[in-house]
N, C-alpha and C. Protein backbone atom coordinates (compact mmCIF):
# COMPACT_ATOMS: atom_id res chain seq x y z
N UNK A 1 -14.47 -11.69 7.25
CA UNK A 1 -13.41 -11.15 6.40
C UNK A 1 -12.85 -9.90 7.07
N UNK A 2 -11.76 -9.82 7.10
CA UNK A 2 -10.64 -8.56 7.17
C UNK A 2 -10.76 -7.61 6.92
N UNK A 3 -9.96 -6.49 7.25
CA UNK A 3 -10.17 -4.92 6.99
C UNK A 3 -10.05 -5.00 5.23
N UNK A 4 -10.41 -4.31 4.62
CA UNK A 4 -9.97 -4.33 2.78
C UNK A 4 -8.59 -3.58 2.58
N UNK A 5 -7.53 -4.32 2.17
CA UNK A 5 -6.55 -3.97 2.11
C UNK A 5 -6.16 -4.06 0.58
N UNK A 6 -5.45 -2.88 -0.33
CA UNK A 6 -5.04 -3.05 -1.58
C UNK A 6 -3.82 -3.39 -1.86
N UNK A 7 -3.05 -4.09 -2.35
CA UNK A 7 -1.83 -4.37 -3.10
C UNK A 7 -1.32 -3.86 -4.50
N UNK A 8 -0.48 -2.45 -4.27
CA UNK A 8 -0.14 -2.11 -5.35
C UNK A 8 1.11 -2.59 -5.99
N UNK A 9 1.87 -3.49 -6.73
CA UNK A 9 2.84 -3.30 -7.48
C UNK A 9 2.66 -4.29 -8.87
N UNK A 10 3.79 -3.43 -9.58
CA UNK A 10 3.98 -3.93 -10.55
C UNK A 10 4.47 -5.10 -11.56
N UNK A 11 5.03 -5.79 -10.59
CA UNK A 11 5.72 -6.82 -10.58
C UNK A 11 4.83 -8.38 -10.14
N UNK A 12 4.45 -9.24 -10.95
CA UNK A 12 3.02 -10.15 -10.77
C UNK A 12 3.79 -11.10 -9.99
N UNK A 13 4.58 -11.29 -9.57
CA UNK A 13 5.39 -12.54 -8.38
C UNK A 13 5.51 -12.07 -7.02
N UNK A 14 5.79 -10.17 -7.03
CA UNK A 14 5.83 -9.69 -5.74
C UNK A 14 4.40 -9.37 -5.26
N UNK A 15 3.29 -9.41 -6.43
CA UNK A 15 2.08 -8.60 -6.20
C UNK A 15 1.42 -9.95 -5.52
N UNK A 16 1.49 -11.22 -6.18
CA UNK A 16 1.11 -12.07 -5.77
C UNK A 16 1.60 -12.80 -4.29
N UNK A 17 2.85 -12.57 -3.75
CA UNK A 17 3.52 -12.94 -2.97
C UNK A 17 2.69 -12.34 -1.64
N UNK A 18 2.75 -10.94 -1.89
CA UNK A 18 2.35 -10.22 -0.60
C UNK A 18 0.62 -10.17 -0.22
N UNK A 19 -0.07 -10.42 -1.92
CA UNK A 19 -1.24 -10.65 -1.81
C UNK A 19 -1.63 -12.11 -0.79
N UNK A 20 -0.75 -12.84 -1.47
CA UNK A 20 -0.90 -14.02 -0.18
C UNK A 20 -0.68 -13.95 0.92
N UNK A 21 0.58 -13.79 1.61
CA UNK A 21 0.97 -13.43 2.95
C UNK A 21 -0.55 -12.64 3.87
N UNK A 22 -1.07 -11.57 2.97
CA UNK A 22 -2.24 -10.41 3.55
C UNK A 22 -3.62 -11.14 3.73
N UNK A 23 -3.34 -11.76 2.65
CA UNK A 23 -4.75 -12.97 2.81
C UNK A 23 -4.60 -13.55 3.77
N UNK A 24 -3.51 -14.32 4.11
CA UNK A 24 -3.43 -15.36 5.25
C UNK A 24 -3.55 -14.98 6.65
N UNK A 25 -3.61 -13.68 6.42
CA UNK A 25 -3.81 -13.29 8.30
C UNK A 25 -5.30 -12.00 7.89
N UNK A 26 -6.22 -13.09 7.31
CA UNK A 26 -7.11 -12.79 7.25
C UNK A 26 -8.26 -11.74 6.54
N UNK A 27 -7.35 -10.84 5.84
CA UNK A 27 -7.74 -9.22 5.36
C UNK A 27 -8.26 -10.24 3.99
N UNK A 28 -9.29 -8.86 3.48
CA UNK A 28 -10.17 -8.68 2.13
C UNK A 28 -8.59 -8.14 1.69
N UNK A 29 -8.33 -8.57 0.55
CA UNK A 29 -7.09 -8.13 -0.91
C UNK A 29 -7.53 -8.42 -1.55
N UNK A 30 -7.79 -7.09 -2.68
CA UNK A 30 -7.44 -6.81 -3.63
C UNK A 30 -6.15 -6.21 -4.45
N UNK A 31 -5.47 -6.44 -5.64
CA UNK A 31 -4.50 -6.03 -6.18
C UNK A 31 -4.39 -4.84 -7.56
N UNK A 32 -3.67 -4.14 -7.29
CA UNK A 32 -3.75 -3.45 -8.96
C UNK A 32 -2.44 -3.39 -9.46
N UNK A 33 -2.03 -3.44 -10.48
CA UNK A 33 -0.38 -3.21 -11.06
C UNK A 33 0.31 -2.21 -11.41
N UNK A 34 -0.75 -1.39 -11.77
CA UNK A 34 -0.30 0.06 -11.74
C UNK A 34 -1.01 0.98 -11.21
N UNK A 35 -0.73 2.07 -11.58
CA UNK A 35 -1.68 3.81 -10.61
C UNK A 35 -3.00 3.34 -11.65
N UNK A 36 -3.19 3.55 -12.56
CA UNK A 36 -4.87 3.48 -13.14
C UNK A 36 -5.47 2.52 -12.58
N UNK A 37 -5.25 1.32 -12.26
CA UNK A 37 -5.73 0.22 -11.65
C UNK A 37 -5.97 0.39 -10.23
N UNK A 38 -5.07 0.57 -9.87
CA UNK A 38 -5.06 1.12 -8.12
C UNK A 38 -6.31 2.26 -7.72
N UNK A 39 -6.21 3.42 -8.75
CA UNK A 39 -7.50 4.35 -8.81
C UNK A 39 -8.74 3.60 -8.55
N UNK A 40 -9.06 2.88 -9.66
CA UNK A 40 -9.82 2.19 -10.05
C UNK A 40 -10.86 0.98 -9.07
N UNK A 41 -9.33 0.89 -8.18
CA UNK A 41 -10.02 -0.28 -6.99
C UNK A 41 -10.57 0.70 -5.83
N UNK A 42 -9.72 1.65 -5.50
CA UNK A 42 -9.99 2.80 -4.40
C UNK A 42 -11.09 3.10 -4.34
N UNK A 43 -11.58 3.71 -5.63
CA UNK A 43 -13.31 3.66 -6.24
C UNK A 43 -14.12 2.98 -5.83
N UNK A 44 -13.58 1.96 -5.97
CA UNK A 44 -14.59 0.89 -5.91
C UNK A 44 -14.50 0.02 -4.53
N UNK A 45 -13.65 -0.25 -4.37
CA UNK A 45 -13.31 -1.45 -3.03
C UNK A 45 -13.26 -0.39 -1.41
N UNK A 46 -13.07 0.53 -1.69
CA UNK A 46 -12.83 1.45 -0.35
C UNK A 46 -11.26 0.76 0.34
N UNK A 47 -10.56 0.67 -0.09
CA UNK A 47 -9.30 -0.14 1.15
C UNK A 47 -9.38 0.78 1.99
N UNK A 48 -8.83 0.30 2.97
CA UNK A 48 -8.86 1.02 4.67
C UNK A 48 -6.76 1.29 4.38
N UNK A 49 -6.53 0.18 3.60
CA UNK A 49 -4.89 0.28 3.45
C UNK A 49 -4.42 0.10 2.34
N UNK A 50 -3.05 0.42 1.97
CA UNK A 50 -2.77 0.29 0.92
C UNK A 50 -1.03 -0.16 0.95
N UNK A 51 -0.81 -0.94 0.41
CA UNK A 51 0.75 -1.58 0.39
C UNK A 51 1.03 -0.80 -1.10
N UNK A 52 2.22 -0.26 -1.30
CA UNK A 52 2.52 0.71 -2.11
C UNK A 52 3.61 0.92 -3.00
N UNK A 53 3.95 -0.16 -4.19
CA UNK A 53 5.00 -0.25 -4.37
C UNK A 53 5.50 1.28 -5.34
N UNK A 54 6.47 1.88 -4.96
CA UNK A 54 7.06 2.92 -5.54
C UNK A 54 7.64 3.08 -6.83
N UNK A 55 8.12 1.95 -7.15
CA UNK A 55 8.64 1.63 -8.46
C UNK A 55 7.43 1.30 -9.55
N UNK A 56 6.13 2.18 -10.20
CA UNK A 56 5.43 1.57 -10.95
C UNK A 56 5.65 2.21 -12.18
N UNK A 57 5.27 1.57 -13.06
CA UNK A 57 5.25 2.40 -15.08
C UNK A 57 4.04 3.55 -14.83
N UNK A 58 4.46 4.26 -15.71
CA UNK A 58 3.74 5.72 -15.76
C UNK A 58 3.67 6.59 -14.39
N UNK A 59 2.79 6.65 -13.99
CA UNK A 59 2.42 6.91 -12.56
C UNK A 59 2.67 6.51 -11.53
N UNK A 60 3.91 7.13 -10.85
CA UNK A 60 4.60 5.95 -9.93
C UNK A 60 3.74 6.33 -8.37
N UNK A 61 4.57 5.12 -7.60
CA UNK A 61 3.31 4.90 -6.00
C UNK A 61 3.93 6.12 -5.44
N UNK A 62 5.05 7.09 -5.76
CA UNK A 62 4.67 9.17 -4.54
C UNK A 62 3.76 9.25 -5.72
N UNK A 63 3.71 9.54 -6.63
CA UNK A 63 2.45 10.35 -6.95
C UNK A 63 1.32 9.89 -6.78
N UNK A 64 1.43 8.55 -6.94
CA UNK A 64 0.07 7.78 -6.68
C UNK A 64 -0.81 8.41 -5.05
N UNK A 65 0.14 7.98 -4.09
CA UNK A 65 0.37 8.63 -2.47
C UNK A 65 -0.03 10.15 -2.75
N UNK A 66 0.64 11.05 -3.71
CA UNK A 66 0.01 12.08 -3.53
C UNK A 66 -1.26 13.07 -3.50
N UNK A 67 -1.92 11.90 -4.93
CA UNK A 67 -3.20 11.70 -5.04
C UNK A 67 -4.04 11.57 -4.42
N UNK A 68 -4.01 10.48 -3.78
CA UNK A 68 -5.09 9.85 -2.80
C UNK A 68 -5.24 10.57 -1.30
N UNK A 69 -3.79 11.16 -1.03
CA UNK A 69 -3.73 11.94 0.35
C UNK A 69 -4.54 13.25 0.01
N UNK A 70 -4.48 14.35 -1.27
CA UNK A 70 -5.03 15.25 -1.49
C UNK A 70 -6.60 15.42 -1.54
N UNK A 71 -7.36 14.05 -2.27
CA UNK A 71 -8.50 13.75 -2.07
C UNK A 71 -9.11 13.64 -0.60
N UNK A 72 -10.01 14.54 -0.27
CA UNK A 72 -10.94 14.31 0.81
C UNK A 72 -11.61 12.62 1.49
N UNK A 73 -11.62 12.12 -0.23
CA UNK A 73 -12.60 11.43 0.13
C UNK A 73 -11.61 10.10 0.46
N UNK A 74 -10.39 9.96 0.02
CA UNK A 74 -8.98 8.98 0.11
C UNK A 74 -8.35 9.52 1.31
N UNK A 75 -8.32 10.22 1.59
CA UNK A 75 -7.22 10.72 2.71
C UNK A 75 -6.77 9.92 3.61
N UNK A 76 -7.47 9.59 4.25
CA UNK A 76 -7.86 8.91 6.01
C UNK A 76 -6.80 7.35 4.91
N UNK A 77 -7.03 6.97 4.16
CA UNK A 77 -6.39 5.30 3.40
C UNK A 77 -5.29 5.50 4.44
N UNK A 78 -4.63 4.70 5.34
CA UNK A 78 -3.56 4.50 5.61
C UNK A 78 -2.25 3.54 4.24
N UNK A 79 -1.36 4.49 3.88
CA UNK A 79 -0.31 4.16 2.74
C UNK A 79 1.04 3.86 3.36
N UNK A 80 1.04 2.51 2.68
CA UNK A 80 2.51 1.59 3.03
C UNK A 80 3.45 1.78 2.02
N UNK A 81 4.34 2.23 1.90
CA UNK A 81 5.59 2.83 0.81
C UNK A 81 6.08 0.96 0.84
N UNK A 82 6.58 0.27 -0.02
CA UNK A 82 6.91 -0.77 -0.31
C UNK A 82 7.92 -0.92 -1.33
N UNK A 83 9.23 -0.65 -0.98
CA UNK A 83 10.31 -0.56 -2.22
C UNK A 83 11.78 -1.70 -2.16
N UNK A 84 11.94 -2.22 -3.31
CA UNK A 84 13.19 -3.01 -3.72
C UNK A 84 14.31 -1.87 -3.50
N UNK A 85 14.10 -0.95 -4.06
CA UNK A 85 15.25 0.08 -4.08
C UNK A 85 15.78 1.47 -2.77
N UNK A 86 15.56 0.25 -1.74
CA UNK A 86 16.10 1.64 -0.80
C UNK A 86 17.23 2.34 -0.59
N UNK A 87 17.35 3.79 -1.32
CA UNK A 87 18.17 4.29 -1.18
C UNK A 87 18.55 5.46 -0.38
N UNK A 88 19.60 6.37 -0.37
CA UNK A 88 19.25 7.29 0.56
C UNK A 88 18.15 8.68 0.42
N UNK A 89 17.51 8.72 1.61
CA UNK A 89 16.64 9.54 1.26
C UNK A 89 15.02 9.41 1.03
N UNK A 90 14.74 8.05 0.70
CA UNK A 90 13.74 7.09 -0.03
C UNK A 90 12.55 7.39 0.51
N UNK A 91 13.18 6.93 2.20
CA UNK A 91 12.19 7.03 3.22
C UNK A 91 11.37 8.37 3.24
N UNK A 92 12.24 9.48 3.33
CA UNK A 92 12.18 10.79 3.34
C UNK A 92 10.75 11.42 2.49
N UNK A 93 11.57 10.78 1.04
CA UNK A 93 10.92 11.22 0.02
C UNK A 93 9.27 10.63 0.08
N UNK A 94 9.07 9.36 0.75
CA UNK A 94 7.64 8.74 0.48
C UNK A 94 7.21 9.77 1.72
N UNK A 95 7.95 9.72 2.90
CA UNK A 95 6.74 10.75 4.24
C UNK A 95 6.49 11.58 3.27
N UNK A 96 7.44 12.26 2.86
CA UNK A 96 7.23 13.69 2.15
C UNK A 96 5.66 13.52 1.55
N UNK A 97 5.66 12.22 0.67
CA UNK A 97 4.45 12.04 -0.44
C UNK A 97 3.32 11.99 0.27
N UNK A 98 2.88 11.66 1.51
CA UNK A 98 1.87 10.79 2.64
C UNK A 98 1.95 9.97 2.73
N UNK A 99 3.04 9.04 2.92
CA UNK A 99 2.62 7.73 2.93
C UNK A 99 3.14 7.58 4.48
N UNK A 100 2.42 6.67 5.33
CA UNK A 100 2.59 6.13 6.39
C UNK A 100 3.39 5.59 6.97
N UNK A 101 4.14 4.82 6.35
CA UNK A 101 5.11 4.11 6.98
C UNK A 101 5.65 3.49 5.85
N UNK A 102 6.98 2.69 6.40
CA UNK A 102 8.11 2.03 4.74
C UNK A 102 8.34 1.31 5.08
N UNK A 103 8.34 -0.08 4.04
CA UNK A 103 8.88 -1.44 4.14
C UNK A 103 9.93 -1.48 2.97
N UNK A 104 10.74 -2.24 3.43
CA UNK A 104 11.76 -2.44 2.11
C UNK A 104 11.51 -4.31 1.54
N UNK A 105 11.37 -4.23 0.45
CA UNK A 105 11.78 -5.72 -0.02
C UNK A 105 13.36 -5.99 -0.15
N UNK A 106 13.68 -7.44 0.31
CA UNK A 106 12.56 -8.44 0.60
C UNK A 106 11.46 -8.03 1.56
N UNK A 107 10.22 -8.81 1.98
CA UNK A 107 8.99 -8.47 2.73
C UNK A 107 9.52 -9.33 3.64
N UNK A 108 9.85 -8.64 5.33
CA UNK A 108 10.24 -9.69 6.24
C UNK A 108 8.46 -9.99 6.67
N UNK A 109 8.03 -11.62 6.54
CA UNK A 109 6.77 -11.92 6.48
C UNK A 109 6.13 -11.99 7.92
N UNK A 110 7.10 -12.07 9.18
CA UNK A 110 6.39 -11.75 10.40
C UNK A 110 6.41 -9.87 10.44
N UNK A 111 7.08 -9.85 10.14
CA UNK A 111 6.86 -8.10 10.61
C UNK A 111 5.82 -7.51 9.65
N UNK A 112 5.19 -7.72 8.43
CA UNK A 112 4.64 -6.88 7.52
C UNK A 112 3.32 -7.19 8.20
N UNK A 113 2.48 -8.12 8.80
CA UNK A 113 1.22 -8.54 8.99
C UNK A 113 0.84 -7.70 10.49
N UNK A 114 2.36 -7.74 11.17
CA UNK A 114 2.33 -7.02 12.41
C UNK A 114 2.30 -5.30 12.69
N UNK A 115 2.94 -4.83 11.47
CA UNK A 115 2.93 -3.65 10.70
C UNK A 115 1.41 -2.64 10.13
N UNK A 116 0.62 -4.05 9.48
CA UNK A 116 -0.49 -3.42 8.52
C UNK A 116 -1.57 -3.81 10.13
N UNK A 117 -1.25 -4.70 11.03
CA UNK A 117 -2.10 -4.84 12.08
C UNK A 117 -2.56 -3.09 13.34
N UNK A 118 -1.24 -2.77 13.20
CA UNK A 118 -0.91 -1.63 14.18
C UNK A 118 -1.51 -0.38 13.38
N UNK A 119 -1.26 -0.61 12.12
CA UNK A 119 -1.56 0.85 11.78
C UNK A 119 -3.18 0.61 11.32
N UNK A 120 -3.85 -0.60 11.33
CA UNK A 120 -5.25 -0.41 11.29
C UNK A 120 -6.43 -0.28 12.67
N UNK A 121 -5.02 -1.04 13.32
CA UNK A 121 -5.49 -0.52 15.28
C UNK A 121 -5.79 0.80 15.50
N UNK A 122 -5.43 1.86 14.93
CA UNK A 122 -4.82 3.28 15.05
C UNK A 122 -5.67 4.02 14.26
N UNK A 123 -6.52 3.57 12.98
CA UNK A 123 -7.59 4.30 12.69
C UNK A 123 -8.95 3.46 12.76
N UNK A 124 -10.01 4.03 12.51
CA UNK A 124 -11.22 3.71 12.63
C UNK A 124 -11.84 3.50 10.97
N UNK A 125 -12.48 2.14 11.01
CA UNK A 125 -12.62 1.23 10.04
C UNK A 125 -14.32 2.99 9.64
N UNK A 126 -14.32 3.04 8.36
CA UNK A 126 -15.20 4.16 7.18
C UNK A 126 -16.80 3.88 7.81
């Protein structure tokens, strides 16, 4: 099995979509739908990554990102900003939060596997 990779969004067609795609090139996924859930797996599952959708209810994925970067013990998570709504600035605003790098939906499905591949090349598995 694969590096442990989490799937955050809110949306159960996109959560499921990308959960598949991540599975298929091999990674441990798990999913959460919102920030309490997402906490919740971090806890527990350790992801090495995190796909990050920005748009969530209550607690959206920058604060979520801001969270987990501030924690000692989350930091090192490499965070994928993952948004329907790119607008200007977007990008900006997620570096700003910690997050690693940005994908926009749609998920182009050769580039996202080649994406979460490079940036787990680049750190060292916990």
């Amino acid at each position: 099995m694969g590096a442990p990779i989490l799937v955050v969004d809110d949306n159960a067609t996109n959560l499921k979509l990308i959960a598949y795609l991540v599975r298929a090139h091999g990674y441990d996924v798990h999913t959460a739908a919102d920030a309490e859930a997402a906490l919740a797996e971090v806890a527990t599952f350790k992801p090495r990554l995190v796909l990050m959708d920005l748009q969530l209810p209550g607690i959206d994925g920058l604060e979520l990102t801001r969270r987990l970067k501030a924690d000692p013990a989350t930091r090192s998570i490499v965070i994928i900003a993952v948004t329907a709504y790119a607008m200007k600035g977007d990008q900006d605003r997620a570096r700003e939060a910690g997050c690693d790098d940005y994908v926009t939906k749609p998920i182009d499905t050769r580039a996202l596997p080649a994406l979460i591949a490079q940036h787990l090349a680049r750190t060292e598995p916990p």
